[in-house]
PDB file of N, CA and C in Angstrom:
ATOM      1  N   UNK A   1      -6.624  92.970 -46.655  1.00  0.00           N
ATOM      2  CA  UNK A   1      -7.694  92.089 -46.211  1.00  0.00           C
ATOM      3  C   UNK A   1      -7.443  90.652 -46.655  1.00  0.00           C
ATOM      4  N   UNK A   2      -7.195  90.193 -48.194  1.00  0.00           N
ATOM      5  CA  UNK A   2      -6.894  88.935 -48.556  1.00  0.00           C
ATOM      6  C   UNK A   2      -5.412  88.589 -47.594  1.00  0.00           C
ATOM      7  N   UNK A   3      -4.561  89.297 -47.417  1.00  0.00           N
ATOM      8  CA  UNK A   3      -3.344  88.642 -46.776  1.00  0.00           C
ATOM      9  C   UNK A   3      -4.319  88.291 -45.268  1.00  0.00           C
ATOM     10  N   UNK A   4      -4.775  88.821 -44.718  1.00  0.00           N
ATOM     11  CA  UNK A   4      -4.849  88.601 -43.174  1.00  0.00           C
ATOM     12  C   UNK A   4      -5.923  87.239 -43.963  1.00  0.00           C
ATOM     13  N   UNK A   5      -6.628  87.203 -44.320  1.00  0.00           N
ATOM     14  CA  UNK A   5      -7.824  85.962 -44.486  1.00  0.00           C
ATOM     15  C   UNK A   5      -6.682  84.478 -44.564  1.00  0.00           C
ATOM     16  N   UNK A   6      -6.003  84.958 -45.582  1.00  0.00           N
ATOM     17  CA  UNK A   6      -4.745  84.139 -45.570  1.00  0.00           C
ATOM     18  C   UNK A   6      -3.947  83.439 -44.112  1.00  0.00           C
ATOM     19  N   UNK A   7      -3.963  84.509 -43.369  1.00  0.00           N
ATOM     20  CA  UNK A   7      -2.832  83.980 -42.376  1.00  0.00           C
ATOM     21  C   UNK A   7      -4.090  83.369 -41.579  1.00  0.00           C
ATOM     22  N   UNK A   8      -4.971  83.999 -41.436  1.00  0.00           N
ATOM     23  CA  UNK A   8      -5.824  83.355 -40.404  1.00  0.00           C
ATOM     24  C   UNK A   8      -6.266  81.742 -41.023  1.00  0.00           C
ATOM     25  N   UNK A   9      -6.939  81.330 -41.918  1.00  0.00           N
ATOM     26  CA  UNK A   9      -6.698  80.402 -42.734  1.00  0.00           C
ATOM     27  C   UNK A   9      -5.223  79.496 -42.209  1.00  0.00           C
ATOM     28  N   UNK A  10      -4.040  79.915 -42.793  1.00  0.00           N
ATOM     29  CA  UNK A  10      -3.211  78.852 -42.567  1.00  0.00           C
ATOM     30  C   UNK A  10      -2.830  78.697 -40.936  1.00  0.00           C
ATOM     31  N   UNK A  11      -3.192  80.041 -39.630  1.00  0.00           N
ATOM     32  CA  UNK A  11      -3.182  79.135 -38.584  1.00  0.00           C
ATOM     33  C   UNK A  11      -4.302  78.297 -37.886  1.00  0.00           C
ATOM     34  N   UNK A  12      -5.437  78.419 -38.647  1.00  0.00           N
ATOM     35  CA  UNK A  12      -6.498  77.277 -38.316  1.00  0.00           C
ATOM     36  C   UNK A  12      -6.026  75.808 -39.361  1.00  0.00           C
ATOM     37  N   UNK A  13      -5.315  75.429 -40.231  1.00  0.00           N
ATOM     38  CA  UNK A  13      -5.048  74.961 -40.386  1.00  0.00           C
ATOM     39  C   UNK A  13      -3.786  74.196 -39.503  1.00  0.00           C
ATOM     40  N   UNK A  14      -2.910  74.814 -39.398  1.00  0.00           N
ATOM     41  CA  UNK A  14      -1.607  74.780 -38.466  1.00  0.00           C
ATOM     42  C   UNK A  14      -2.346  73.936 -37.513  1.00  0.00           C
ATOM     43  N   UNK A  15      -3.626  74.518 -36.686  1.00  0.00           N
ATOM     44  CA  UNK A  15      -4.461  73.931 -35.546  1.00  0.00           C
ATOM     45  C   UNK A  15      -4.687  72.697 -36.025  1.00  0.00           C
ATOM     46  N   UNK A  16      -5.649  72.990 -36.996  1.00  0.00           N
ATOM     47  CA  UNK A  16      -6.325  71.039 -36.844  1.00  0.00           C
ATOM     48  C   UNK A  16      -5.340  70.035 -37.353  1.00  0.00           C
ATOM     49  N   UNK A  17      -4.684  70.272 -38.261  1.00  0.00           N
ATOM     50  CA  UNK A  17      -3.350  69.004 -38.543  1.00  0.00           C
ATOM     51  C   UNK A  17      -2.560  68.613 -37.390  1.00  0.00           C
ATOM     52  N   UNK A  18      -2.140  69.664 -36.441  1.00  0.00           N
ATOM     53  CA  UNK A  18      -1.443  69.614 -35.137  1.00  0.00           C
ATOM     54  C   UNK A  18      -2.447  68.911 -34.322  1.00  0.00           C
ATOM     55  N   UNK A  19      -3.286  69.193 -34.526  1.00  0.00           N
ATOM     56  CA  UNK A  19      -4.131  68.173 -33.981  1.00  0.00           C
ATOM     57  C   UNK A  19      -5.063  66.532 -34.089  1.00  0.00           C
ATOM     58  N   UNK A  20      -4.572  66.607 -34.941  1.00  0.00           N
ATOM     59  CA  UNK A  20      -4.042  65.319 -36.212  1.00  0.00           C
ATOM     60  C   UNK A  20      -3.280  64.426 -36.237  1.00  0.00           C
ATOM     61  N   UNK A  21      -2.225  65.467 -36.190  1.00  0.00           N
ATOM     62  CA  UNK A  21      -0.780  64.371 -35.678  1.00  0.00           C
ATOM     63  C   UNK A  21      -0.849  63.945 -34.380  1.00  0.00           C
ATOM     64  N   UNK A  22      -1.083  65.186 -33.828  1.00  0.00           N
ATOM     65  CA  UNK A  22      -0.697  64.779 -32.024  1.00  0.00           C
ATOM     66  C   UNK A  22      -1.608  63.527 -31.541  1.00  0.00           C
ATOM     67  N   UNK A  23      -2.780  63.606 -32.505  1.00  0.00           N
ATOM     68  CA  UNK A  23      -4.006  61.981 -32.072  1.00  0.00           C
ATOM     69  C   UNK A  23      -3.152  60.904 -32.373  1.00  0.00           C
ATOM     70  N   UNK A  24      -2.062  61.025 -33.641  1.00  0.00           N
ATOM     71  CA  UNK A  24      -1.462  59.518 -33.562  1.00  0.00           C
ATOM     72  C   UNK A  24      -0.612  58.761 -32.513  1.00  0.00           C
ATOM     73  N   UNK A  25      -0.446  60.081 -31.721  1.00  0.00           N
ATOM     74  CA  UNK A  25       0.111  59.767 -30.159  1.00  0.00           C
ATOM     75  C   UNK A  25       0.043  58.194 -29.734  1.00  0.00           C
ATOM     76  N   UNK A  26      -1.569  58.655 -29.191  1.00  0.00           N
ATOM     77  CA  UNK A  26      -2.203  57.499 -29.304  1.00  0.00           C
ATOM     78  C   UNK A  26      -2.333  55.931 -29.243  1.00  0.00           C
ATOM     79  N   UNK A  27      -1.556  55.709 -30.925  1.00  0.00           N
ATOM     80  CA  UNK A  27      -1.326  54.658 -31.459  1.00  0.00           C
ATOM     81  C   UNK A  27      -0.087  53.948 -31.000  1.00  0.00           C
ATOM     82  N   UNK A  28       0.999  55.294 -31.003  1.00  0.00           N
ATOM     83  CA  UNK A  28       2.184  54.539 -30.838  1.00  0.00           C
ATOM     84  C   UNK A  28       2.458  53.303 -29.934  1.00  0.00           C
ATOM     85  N   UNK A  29       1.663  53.757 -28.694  1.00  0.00           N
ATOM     86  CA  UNK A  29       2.109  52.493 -27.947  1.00  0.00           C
ATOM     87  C   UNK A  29       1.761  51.536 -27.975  1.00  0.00           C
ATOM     88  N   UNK A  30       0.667  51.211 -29.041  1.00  0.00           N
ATOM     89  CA  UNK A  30       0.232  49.713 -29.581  1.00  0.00           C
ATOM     90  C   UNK A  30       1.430  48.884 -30.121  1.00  0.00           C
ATOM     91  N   UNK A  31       2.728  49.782 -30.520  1.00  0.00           N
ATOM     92  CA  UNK A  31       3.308  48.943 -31.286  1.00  0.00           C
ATOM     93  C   UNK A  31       4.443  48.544 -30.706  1.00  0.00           C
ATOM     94  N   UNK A  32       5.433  47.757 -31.023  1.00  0.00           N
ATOM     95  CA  UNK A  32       6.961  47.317 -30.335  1.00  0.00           C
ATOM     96  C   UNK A  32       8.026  48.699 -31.125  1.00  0.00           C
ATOM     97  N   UNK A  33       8.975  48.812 -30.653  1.00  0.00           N
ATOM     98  CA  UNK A  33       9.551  49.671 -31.308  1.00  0.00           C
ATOM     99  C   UNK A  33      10.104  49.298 -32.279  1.00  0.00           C
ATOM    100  N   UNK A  34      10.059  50.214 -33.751  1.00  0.00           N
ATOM    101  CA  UNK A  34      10.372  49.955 -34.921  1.00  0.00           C
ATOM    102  C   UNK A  34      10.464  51.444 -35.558  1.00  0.00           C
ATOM    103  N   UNK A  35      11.230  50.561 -36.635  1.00  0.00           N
ATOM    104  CA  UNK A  35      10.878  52.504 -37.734  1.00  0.00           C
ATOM    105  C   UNK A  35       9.628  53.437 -37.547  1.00  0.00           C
ATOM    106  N   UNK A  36       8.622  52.198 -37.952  1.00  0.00           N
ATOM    107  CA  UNK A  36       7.524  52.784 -37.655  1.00  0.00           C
ATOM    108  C   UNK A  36       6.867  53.639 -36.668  1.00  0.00           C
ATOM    109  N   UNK A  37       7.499  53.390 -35.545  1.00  0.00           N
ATOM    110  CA  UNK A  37       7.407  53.587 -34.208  1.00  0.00           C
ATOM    111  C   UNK A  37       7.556  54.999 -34.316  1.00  0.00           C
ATOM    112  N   UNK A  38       9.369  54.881 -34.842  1.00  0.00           N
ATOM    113  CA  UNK A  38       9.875  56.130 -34.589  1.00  0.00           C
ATOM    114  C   UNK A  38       9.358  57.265 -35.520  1.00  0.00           C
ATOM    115  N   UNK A  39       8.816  56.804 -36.763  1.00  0.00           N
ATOM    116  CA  UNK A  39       8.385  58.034 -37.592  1.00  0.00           C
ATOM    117  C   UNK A  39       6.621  58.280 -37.373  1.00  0.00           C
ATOM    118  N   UNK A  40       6.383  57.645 -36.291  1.00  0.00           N
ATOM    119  CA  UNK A  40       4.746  57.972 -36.015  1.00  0.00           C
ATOM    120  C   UNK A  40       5.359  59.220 -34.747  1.00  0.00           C
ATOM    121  N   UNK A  41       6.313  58.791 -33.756  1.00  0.00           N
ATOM    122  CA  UNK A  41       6.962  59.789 -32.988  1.00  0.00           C
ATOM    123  C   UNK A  41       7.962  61.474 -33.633  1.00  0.00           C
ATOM    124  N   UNK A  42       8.252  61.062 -34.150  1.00  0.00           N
ATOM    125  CA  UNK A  42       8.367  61.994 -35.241  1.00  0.00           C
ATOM    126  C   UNK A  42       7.263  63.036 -35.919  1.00  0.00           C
ATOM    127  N   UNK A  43       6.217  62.200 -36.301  1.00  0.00           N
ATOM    128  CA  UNK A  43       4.770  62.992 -36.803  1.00  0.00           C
ATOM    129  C   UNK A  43       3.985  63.828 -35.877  1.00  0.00           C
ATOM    130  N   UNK A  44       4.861  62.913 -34.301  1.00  0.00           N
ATOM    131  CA  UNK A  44       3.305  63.438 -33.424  1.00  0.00           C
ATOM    132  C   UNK A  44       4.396  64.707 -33.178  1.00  0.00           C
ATOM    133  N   UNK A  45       5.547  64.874 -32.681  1.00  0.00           N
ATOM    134  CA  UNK A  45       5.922  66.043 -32.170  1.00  0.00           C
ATOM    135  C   UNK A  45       5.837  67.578 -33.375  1.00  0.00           C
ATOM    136  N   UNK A  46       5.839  66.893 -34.834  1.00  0.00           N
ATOM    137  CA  UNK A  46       5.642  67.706 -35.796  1.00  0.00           C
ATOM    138  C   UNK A  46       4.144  68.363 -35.357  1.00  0.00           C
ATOM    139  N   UNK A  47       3.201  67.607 -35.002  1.00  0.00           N
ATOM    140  CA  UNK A  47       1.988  68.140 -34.472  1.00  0.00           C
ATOM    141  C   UNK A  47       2.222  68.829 -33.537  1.00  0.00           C
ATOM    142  N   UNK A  48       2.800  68.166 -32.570  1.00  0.00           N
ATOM    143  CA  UNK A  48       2.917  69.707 -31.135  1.00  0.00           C
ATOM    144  C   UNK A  48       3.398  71.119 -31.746  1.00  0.00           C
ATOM    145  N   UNK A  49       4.604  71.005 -32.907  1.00  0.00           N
ATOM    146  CA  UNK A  49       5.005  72.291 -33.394  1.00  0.00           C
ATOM    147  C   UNK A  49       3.768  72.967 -33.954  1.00  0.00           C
ATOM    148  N   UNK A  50       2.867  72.348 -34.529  1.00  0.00           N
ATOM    149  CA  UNK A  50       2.011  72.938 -35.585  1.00  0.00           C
ATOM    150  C   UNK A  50       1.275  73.366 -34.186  1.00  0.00           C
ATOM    151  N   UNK A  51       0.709  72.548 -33.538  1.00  0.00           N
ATOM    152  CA  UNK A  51      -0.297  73.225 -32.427  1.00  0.00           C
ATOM    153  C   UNK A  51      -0.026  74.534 -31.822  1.00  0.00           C
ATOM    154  N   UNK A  52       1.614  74.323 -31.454  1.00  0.00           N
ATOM    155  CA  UNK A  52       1.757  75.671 -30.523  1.00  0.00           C
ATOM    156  C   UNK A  52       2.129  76.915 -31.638  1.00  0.00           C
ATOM    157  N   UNK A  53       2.529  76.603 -33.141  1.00  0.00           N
ATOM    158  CA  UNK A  53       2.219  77.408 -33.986  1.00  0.00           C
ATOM    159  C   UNK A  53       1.290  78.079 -34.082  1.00  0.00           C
ATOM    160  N   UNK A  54       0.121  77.455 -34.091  1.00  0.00           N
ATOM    161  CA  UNK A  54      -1.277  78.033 -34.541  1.00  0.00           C
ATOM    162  C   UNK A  54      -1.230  79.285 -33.616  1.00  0.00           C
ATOM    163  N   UNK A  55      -1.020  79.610 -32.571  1.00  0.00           N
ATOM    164  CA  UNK A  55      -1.241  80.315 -31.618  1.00  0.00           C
ATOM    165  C   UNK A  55      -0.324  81.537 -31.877  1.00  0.00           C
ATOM    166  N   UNK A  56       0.924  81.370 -32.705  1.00  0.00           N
ATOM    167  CA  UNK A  56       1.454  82.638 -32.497  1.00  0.00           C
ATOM    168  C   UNK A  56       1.763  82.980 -34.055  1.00  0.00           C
ATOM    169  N   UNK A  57       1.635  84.186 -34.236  1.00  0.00           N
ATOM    170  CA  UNK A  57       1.117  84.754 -35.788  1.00  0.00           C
ATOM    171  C   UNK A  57       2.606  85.018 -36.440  1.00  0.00           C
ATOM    172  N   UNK A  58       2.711  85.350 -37.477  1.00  0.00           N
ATOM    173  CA  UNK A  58       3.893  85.262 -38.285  1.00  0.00           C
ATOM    174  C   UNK A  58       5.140  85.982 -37.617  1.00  0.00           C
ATOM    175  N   UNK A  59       4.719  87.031 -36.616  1.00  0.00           N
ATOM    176  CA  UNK A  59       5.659  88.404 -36.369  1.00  0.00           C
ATOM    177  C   UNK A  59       6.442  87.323 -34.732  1.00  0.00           C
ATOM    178  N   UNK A  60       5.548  86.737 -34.600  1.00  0.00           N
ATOM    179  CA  UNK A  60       6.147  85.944 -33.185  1.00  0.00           C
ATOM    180  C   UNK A  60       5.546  86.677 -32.235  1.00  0.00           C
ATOM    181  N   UNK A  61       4.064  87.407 -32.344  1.00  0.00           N
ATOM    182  CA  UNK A  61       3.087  87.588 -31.368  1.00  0.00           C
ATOM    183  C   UNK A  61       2.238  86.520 -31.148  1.00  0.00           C
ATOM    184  N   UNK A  62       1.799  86.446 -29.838  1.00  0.00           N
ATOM    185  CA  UNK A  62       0.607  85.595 -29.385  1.00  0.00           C
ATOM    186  C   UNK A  62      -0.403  86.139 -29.538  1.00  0.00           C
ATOM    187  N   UNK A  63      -1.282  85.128 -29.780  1.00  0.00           N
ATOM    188  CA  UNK A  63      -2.860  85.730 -30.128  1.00  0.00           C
ATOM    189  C   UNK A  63      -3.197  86.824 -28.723  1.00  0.00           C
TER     190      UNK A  63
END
């Protein structure tokens, strides 16, 4: 029971950070391209991983 509370826990987490990052989307194109640029692009696709994470459970089943 504590392991599953666990996993469920870290993929609602997985969710809202992925959804977190992916908002800084967003921003990027306010700026000219720079480092910055590139490591806000960097953050947001780390969010798409986490998003489409959330959805599939440790074994590599879909909800």
């Amino acid at each position: 029971m504590r392991i599953k509370l666990n996993k469920k826990f870290y993929k609602t987490l997985n969710f809202w950070f992925g959804l977190i990052f992916m908002s800084g989307f967003i921003d990027l194109f306010s700026h000219s391209f720079s480092i910055l640029w590139f490591i806000g692009l960097v953050i947001c696709f780390y969010g798409v991983y986490m998003f489409i994470r959330s959805f599939i459970d440790f074994n590599g089943n879909t909800k």
